[in-house]
Protein backbone atom coordinates (compact mmCIF):
# COMPACT_ATOMS: atom_id res chain seq x y z
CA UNK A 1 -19.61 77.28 -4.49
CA UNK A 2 -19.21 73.75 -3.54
CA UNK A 3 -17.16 71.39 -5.81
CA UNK A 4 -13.77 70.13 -6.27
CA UNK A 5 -10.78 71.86 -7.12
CA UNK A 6 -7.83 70.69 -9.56
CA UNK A 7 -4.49 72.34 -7.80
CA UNK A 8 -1.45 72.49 -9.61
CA UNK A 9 2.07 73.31 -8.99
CA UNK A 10 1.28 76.96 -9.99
CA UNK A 11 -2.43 77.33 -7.95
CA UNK A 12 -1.04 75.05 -4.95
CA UNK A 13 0.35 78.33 -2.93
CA UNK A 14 -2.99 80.24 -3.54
CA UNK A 15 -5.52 77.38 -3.43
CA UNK A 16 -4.41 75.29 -0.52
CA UNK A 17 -1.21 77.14 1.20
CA UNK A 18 -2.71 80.54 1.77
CA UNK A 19 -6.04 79.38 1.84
CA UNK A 20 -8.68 80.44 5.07
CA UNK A 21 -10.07 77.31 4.91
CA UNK A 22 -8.85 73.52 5.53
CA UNK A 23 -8.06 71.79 2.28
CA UNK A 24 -8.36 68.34 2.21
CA UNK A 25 -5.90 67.39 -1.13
CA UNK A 26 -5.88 64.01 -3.02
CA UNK A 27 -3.20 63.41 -4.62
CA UNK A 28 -3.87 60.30 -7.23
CA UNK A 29 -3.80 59.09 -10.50
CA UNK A 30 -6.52 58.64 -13.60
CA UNK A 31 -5.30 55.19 -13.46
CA UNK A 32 -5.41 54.19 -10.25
CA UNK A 33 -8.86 52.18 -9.69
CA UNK A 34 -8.69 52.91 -5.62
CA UNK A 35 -8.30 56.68 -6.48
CA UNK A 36 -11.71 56.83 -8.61
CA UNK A 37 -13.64 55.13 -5.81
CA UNK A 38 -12.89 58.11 -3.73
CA UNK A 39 -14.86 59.99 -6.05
CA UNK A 40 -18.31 60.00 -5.10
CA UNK A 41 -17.43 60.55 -1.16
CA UNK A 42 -14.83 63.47 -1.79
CA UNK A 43 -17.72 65.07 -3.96
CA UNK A 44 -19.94 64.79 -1.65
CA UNK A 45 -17.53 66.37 1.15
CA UNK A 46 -17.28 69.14 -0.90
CA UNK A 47 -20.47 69.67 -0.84
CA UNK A 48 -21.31 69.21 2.74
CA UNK A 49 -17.88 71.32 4.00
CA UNK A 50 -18.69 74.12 1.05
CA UNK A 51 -17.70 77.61 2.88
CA UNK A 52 -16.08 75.74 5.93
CA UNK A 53 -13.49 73.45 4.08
CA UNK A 54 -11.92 72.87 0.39
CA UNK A 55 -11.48 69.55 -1.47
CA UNK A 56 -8.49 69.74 -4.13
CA UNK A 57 -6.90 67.31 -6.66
CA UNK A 58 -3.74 66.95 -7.47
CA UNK A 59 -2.95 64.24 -10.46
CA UNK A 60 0.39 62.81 -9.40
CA UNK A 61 0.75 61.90 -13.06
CA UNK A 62 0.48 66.11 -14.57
CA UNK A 63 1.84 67.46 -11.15
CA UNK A 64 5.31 65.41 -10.03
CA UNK A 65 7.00 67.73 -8.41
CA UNK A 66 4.30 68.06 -6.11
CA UNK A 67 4.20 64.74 -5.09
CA UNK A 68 7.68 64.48 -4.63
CA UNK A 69 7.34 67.79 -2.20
CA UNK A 70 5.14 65.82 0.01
CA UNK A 71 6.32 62.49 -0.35
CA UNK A 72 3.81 60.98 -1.82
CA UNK A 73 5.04 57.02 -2.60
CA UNK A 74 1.37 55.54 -2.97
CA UNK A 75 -2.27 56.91 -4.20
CA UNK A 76 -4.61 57.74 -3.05
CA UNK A 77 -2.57 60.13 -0.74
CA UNK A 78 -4.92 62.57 1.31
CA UNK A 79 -3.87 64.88 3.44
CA UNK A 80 -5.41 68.26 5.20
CA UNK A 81 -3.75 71.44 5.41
CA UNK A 82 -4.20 74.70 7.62
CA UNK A 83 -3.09 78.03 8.08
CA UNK A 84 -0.81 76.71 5.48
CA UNK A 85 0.69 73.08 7.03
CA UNK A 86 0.13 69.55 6.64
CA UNK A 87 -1.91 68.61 9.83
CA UNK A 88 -3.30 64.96 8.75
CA UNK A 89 -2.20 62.56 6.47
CA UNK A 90 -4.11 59.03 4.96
CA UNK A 91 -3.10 56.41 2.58
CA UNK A 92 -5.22 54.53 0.59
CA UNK A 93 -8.83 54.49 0.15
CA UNK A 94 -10.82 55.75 3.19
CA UNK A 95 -14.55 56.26 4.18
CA UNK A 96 -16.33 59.22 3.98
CA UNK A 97 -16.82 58.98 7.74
CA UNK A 98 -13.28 59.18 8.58
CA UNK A 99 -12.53 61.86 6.34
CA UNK A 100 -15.56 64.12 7.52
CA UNK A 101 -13.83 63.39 11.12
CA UNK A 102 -10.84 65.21 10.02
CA UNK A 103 -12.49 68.02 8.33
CA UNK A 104 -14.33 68.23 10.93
CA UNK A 105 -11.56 68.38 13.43
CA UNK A 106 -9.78 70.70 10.98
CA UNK A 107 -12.51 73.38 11.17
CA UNK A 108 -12.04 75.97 13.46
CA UNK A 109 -15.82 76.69 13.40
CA UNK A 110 -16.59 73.23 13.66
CA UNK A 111 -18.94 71.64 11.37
CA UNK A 112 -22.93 69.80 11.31
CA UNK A 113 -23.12 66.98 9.14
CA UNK A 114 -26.63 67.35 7.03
C-alpha cells in the first residue's frame, strides 16, 4: 500500500531500522514552507517505489530526540536508510529526480520509473 508513513520515536526501530526495504525519512517541520513543497514529489515517490522502498516523516517539532539522534540542524533533512544504516543524506529542498536516483540506487532490486 503506497503512501507515506509518520515515524516516531517509538515506530522508528520497526518502521525504518528493521525495515526490508529502503526508507527514505524527512525529517521537517509544519512550519517550515521548504518542507511542504516536498510534499507533492515525496507522495508521489511513494507511490512509484510502493513494495520496493518506504517514504517516512518525522516532525522535528513532536519527535526531538530523533532529530537530535541524527543531527538534524536544518529542515528539510532527508536521508535513506538500509539494512538498518544511514546510507545518503540531503539538506534542503530537492527534486524528485534526485531523490528517485537515490532510491533507486538504494534498491537492491533496482527500480523502473513509470
Amino acid at each position: 500500500m503506497a503512501g507515506i508513513i509518520k515515524v516516531s520515536q517509538g515506530s522508528f526501530r520497526s518502521e525504518v531500522v528493521e525495515s526490508e526495504t529502503p526508507v527514505l525519512v524527512d525529517f521537517w517541520a509544519e512550519w517550515c514552507q521548504p518542507c511542504l513543497r516536498m510534499n507533492p514529489a515525496l507522495e508521489e515517490l511513494s507511490e512509484e517505489f510502493d513494495g520496493t522502498a518506504k517514504i517516512a516523516k518525522v516532525n522535528v517539532d513532536e519527535e526531538r530526540a530523533l532529530g537530535a539522534m541524527f543531527q538534524v540542524m536544518s529542515i528539510p533533512a532527508l536521508m535513506i536508510f538500509k539494512d538498518g544504516e544511514k546510507i545518503d543524506e540531503f539538506t534542503g529542498v530537492q527534486d524528485k529526480e534526485t531523490l528517485r536516483a537515490a532510491l533507486d540506487r538504494a534498491s537492491s532490486s533496482g527500480h523502473e520509473s513509470k
